[in-house]
Protein backbone atom coordinates (compact mmCIF):
# COMPACT_ATOMS: atom_id res chain seq x y z
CA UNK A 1 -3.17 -16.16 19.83
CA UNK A 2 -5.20 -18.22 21.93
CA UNK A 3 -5.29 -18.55 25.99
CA UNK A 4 -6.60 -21.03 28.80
CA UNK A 5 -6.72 -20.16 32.40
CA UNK A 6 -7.45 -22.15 35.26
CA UNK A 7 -8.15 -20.93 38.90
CA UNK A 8 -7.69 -22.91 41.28
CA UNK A 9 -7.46 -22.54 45.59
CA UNK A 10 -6.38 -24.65 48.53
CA UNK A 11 -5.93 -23.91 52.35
CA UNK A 12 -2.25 -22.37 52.90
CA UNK A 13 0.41 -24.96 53.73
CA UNK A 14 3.79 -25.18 54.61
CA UNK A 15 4.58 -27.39 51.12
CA UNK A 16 4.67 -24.00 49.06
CA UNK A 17 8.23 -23.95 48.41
CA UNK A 18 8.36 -27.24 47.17
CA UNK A 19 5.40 -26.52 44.79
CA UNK A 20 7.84 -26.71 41.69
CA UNK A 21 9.43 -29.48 42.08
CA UNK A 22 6.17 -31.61 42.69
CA UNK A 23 4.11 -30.26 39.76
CA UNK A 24 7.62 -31.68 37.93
CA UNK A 25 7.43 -34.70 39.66
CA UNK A 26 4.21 -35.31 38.42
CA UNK A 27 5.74 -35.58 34.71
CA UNK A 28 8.59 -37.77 35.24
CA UNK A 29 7.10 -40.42 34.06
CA UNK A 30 5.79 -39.06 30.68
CA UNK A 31 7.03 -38.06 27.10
CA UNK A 32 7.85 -34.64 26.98
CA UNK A 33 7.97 -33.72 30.23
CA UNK A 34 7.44 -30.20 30.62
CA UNK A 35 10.62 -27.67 31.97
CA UNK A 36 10.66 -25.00 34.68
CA UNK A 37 12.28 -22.50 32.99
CA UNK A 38 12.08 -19.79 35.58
CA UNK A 39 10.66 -19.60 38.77
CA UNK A 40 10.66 -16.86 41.66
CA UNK A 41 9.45 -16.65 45.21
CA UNK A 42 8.73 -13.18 46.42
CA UNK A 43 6.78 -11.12 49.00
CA UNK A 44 4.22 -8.36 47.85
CA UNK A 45 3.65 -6.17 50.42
CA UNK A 46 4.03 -9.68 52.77
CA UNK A 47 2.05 -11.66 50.36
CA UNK A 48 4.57 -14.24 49.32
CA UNK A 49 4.24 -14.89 45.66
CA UNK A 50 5.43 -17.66 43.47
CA UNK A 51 6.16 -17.34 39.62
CA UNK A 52 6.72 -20.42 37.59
CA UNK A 53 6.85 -20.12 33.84
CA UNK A 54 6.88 -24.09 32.16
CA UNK A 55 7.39 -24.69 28.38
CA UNK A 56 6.52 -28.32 26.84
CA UNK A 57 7.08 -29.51 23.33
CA UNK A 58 4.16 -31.14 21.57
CA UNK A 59 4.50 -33.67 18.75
CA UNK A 60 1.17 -33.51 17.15
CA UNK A 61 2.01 -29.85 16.24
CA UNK A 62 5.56 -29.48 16.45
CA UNK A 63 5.94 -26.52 18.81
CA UNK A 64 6.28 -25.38 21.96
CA UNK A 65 3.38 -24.30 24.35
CA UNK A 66 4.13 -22.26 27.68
CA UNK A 67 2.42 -21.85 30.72
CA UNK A 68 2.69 -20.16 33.94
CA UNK A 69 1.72 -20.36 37.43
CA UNK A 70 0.99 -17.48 39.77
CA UNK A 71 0.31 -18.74 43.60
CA UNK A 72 -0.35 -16.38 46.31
CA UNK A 73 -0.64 -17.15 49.99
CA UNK A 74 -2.79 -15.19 52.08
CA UNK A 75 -1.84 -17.18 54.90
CA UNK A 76 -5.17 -18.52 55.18
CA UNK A 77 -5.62 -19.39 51.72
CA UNK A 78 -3.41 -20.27 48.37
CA UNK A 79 -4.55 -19.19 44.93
CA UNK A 80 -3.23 -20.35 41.66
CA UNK A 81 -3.59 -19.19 38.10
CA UNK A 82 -2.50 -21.26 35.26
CA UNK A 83 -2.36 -19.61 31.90
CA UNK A 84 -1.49 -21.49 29.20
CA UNK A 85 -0.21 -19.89 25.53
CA UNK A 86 1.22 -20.36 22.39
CA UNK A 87 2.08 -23.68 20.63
CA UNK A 88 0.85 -22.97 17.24
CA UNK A 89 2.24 -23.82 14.22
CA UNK A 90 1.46 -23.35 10.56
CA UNK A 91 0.73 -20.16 8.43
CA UNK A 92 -2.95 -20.32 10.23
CA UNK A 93 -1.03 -20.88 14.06
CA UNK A 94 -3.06 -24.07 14.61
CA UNK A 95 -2.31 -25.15 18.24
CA UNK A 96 -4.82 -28.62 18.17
CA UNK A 97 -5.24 -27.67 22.05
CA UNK A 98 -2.07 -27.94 23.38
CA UNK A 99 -2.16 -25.06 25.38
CA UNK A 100 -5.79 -26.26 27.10
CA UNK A 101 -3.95 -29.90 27.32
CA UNK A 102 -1.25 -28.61 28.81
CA UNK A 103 -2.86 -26.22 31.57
CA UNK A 104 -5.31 -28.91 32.22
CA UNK A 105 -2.08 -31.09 33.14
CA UNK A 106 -0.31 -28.86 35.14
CA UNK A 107 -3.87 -28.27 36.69
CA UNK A 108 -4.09 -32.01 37.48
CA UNK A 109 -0.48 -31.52 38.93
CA UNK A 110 -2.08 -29.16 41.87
CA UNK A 111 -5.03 -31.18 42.61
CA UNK A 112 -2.43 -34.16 43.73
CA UNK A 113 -1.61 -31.15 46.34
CA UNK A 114 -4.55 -30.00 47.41
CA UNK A 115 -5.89 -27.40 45.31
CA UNK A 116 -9.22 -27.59 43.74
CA UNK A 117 -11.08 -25.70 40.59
CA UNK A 118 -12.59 -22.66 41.27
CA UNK A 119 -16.11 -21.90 39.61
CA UNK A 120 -16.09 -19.22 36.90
């Protein structure tokens, strides 16, 4: 099975709570929208820690591709992974990119709040 991940960073904010429900936002408008289908704010040894897994279905390939986000706040700084798997189909599980189009998208989603791309 194939992967993407994206790293990405922004100053910390007080908007961090609401981070779900404005990477959604930034669907509405589109096909498919993508669903939050579980999501979880915790504190690591007083590093709070948000969890957001997303599924989307894709036409092109008929399936399902899932991502999820990890953001930590150091207090000075948020960090967010995006890793993006699955949506293959077929006896070969041909995926045609949806997982890369689809953590590219939620990437896009983040950079509307401030985070930017960090360099491999």
């Amino acid at each position: 099975m194939s992967r993407t991940v994206i790293k990405m960073n922004r100053p910390s904010r007080q908007d961090f709570r609401e981070l779900p429900v404005n990477i959604l936002a930034s669907f509405e408008e589109k096909p498919f929208a993508p669903e939050l289908v579980y999501q979880e704010l915790s504190d690591v040894n007083g590093v709070p820690v948000f969890l957001m897994v997303f599924e989307k279905f894709y036409l092109r390939n008929s399936s399902t591709t899932a991502a999820t986000v990890q953001i930590l706040d150091s207090g000075t700084e948020q960090t967010a992974t995006i890793i993006g798997v699955g949506g293959g189909s077929g006896i070969l599980n041909t995926n045609h990119g949806s997982h890369a189009d689809f953590t590219s998208a939620l990437a896009d989603a983040l950079a509307k709040y401030g985070f930017t791309k960090v360099k491999d």
